[in-house]
Protein backbone atom coordinates (compact mmCIF):
# COMPACT_ATOMS: atom_id res chain seq x y z
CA UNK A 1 0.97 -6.86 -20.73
CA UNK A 2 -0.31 -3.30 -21.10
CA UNK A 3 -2.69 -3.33 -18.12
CA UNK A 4 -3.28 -0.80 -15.77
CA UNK A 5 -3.67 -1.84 -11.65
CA UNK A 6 -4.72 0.60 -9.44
CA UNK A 7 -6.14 0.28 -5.39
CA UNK A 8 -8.93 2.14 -4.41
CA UNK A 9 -8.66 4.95 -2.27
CA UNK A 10 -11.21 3.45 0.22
CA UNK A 11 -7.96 1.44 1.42
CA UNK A 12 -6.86 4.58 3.28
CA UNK A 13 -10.31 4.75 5.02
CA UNK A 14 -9.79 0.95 6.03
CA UNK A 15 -6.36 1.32 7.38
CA UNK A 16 -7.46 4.35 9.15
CA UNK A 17 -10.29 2.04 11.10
CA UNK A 18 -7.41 -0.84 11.75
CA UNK A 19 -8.92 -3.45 9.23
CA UNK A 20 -6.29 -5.12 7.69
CA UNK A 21 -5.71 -4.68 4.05
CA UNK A 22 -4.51 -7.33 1.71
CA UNK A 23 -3.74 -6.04 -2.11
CA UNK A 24 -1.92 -8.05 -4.80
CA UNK A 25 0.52 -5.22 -6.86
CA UNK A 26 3.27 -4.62 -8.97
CA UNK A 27 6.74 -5.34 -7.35
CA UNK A 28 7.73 -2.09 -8.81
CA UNK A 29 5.54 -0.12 -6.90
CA UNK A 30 6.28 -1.03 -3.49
CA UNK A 31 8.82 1.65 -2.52
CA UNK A 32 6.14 4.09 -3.28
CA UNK A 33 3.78 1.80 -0.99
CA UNK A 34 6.23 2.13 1.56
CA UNK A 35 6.71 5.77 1.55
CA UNK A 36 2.98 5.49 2.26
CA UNK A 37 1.91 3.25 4.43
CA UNK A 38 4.68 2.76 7.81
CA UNK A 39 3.36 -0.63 8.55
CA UNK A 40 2.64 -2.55 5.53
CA UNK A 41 3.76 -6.49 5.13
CA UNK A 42 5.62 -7.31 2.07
CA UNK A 43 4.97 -11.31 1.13
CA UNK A 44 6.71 -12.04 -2.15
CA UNK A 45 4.56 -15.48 -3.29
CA UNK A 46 7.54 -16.91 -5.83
CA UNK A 47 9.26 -20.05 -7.38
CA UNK A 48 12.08 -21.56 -8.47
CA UNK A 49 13.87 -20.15 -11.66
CA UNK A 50 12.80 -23.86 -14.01
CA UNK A 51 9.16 -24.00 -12.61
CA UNK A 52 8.32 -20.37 -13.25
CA UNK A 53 9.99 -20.49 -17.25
CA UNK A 54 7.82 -23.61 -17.51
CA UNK A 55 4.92 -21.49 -15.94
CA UNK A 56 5.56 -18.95 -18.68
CA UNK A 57 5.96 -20.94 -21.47
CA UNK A 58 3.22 -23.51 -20.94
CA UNK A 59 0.82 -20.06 -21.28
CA UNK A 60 2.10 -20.10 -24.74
CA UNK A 61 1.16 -16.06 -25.02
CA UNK A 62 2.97 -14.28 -27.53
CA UNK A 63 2.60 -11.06 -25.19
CA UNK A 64 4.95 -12.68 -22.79
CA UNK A 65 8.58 -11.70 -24.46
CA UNK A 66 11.40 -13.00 -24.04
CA UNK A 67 10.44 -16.07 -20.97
CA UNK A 68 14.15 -15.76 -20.18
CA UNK A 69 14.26 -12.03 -20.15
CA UNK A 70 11.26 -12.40 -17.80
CA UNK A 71 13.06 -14.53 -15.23
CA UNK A 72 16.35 -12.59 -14.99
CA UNK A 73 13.91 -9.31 -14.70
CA UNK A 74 11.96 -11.35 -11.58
CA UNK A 75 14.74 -12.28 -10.02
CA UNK A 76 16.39 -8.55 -10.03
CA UNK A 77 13.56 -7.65 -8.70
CA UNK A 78 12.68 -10.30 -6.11
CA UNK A 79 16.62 -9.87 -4.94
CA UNK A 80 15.83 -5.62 -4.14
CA UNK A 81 11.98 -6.29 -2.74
CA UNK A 82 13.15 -6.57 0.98
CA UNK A 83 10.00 -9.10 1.61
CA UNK A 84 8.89 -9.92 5.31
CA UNK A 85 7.94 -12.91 4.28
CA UNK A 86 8.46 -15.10 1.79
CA UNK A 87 6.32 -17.99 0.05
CA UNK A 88 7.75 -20.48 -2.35
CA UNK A 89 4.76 -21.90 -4.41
C-alpha cells in the first residue's frame, strides 16, 4: 500500500516506567520487536482464509493485488509469527 508505520520512541520511556504498551504493526517486523523488547505479547487478530478474501475483495481497491496472492502471503506469515495469543475475528 506504500505507507510508512513507525512507533514513537516515547514507547521506550513508557516501558521503562512499567506502563503497558499496546501498538498495532507489521507482522514482518516483529522479530526485530523481539530482539528489542524481552517481554512483549504477540496477539495475531485473524480470520478464516473465505472471510478475509471476501474482506479484500468487498474493498474493491485496485492497490490490493492479487486477493489470492494476499491470503497465501498472510497465511505464511501468520504460520512463522509464533503469537501468544491468538484472536479469530
Amino acid at each position: 500500500h506504500g505507507l510508512k508505520y513507525g512507533l514513537p520512541a516515547s514507547i521506550d520511556y513508557d516501558i521503562g516506567a512499567a506502563r503497558c504498551v499496546v501498538c498495532n504493526v507489521s507482522r514482518a517486523i516483529l522479530p526485530r520487536l523481539r530482539q528489542r523488547y524481552s517481554h512483549m505479547v504477540t496477539v495475531l487478530v485473524t480470520a478464516p482464509p473465505d472471510v478475509l478474501l471476501a474482506r479484500i475483495a468487498s474493498r474493491a481497491r485496485s492497490s490490493d493485488g492479487d486477493h489470492g496472492s494476499r491470503i497465501t502471503r498472510s497465511a505464511g506469515f501468520d504460520r512463522s509469527l509464533d503469537a501468544d495469543v491468538v484472536i479469530e475475528n
